[in-house]
C-alpha atoms as a PDB file:
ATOM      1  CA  UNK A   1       6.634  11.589   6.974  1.00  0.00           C
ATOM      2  CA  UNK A   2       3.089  12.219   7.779  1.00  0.00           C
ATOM      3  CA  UNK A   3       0.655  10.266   5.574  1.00  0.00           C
ATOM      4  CA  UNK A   4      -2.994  10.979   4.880  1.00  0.00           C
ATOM      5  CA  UNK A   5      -5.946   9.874   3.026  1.00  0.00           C
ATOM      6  CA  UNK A   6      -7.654  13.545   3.431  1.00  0.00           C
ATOM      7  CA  UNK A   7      -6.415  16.120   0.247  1.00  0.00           C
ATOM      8  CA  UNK A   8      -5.458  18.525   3.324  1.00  0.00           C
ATOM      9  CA  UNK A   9      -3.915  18.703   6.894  1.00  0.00           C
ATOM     10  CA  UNK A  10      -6.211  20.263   9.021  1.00  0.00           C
ATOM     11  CA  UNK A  11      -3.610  23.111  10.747  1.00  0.00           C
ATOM     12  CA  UNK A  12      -0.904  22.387   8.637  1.00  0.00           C
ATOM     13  CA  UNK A  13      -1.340  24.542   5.154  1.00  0.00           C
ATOM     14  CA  UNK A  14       0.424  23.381   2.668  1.00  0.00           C
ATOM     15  CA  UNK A  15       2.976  25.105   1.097  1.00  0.00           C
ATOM     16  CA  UNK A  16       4.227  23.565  -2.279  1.00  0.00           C
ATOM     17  CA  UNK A  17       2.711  20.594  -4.136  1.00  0.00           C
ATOM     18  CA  UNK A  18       5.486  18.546  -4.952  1.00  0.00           C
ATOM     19  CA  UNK A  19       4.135  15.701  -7.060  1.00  0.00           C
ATOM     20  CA  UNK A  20       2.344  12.895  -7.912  1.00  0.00           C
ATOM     21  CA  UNK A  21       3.921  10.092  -6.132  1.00  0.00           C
ATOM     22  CA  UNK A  22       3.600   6.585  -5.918  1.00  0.00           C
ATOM     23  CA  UNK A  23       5.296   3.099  -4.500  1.00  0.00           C
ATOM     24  CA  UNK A  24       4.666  -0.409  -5.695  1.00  0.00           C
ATOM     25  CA  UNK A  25       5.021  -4.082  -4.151  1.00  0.00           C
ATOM     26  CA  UNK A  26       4.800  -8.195  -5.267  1.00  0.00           C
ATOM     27  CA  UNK A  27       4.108 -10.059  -3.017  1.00  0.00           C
ATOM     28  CA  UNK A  28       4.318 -13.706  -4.039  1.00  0.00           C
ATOM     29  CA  UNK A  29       1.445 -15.985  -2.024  1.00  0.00           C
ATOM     30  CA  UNK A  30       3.610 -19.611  -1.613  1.00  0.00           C
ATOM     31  CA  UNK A  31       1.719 -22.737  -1.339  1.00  0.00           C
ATOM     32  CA  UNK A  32       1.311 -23.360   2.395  1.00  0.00           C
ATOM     33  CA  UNK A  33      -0.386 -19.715   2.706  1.00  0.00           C
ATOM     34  CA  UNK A  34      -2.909 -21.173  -0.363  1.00  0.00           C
ATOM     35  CA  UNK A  35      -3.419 -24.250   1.447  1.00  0.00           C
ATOM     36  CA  UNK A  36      -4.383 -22.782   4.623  1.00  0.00           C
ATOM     37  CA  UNK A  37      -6.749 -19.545   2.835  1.00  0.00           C
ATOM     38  CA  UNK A  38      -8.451 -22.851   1.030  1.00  0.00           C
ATOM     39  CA  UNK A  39      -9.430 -24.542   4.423  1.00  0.00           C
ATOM     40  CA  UNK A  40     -11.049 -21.287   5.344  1.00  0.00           C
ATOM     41  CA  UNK A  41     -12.505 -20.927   2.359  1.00  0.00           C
ATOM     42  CA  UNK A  42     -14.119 -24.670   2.761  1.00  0.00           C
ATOM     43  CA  UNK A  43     -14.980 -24.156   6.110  1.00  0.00           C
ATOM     44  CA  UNK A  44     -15.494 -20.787   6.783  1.00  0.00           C
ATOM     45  CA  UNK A  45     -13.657 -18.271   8.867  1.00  0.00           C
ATOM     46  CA  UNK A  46     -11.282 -15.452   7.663  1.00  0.00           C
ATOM     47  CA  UNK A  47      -8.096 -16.803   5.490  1.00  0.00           C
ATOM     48  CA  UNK A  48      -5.148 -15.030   8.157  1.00  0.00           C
ATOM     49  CA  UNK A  49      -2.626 -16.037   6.523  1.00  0.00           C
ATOM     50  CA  UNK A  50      -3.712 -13.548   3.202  1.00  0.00           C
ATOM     51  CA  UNK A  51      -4.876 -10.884   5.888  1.00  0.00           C
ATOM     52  CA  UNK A  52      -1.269 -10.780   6.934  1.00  0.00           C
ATOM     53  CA  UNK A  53       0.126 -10.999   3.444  1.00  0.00           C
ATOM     54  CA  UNK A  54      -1.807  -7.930   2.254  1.00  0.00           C
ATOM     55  CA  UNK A  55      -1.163  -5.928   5.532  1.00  0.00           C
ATOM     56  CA  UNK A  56       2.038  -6.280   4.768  1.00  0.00           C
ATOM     57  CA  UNK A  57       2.063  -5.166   1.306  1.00  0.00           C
ATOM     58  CA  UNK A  58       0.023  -2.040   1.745  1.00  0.00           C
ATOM     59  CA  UNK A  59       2.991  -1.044   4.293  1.00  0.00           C
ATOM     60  CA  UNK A  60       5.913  -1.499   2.176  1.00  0.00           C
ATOM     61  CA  UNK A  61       3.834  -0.251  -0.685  1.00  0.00           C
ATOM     62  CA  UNK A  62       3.438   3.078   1.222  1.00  0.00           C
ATOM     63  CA  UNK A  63       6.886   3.247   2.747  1.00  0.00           C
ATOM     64  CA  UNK A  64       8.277   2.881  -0.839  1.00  0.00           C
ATOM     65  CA  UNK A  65       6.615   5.873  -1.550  1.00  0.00           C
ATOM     66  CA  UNK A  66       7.504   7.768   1.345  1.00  0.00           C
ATOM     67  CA  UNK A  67      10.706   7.229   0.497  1.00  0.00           C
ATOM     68  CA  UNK A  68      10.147   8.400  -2.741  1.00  0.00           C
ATOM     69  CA  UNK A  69       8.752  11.495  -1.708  1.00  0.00           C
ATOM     70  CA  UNK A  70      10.881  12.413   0.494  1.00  0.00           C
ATOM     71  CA  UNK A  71      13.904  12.322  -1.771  1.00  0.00           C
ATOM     72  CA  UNK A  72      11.503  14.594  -3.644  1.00  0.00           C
ATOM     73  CA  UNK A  73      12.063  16.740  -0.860  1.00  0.00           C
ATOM     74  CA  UNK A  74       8.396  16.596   0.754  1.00  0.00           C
ATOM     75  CA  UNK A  75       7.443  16.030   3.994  1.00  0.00           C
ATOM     76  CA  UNK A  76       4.101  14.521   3.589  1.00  0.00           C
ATOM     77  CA  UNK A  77       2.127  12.798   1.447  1.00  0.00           C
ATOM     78  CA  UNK A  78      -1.962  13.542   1.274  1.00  0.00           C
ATOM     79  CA  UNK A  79      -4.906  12.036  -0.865  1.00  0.00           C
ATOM     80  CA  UNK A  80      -3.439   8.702  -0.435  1.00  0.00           C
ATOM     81  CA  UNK A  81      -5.056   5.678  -1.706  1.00  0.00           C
ATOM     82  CA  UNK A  82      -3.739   2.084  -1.831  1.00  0.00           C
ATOM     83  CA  UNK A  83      -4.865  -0.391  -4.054  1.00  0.00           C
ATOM     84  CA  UNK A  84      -4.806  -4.105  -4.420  1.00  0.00           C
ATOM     85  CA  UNK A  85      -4.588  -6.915  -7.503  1.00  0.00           C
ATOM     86  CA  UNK A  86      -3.137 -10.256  -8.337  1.00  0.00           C
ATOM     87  CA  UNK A  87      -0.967 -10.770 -11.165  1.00  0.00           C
ATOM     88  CA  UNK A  88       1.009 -13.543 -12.545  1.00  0.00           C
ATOM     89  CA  UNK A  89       0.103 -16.532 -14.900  1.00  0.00           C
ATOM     90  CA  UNK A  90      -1.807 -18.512 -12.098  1.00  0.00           C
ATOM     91  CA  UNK A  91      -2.781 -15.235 -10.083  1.00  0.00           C
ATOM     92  CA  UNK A  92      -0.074 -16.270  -7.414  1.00  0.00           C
ATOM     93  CA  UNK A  93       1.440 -12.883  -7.028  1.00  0.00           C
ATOM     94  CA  UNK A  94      -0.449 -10.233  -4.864  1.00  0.00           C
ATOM     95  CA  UNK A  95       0.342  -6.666  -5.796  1.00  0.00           C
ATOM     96  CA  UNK A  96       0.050  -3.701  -3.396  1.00  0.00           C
ATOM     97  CA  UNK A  97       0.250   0.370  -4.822  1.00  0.00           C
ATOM     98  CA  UNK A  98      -0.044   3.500  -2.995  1.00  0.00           C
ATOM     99  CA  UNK A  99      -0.695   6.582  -4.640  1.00  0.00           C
ATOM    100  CA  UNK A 100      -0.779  10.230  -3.195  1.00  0.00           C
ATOM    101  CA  UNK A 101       0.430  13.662  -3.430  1.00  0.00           C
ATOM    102  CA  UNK A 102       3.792  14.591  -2.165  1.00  0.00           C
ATOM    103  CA  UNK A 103       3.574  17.937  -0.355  1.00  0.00           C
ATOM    104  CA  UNK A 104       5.421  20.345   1.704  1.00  0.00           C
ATOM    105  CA  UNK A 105       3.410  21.857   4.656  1.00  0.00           C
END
């Protein structure tokens, strides 16, 4: 499934818009990861442990909705955008969603 941020393909017309399409993840952010984030917070440096976390929401966040699109019967998605937010009562869950168009090229 080819994925793109661009609303076209350069080479690759496409043929049929399929549909709006989207794919959604929770990620929950334990204790141990906050710990860690707050000692780089306190003492500067980046907070790895979150850098990993969101990496790998964004991925299963798109390859939800690759998955959705293709049982849509596209072959690629294109305008994709992913966004981020925390939700829960303390903020404790990270939340990834990609959004694009599904397409056939």
């Amino acid at each position: 499934m080819l994925v793109v941020t661009t609303p076209t393909v350069e080479g690759a017309p496409i043929k049929q818009y399929v549909g709006m399409v989207s794919g959604e993840t929770f990620a929950g952010v334990n204790m141990f990861k906050d710990f860690g984030a707050s000692l780089s917070n306190m003492f500067g440096g980046r907070a790895s442990q979150y850098e990993e976390e969101i990496g790998n929401a964004a991925a299963t966040a798109v390859n939800e909705m690759c998955a959705r699109a293709q049982s849509m019967g596209a072959n690629a998605v294109v305008g994709v955008k992913v966004d981020y937010f925390t939700a829960g009562a303390d903020n404790g869950m990270l939340a990834a969603i990609a959004t694009g168009t599904a397409v056939i090229l």
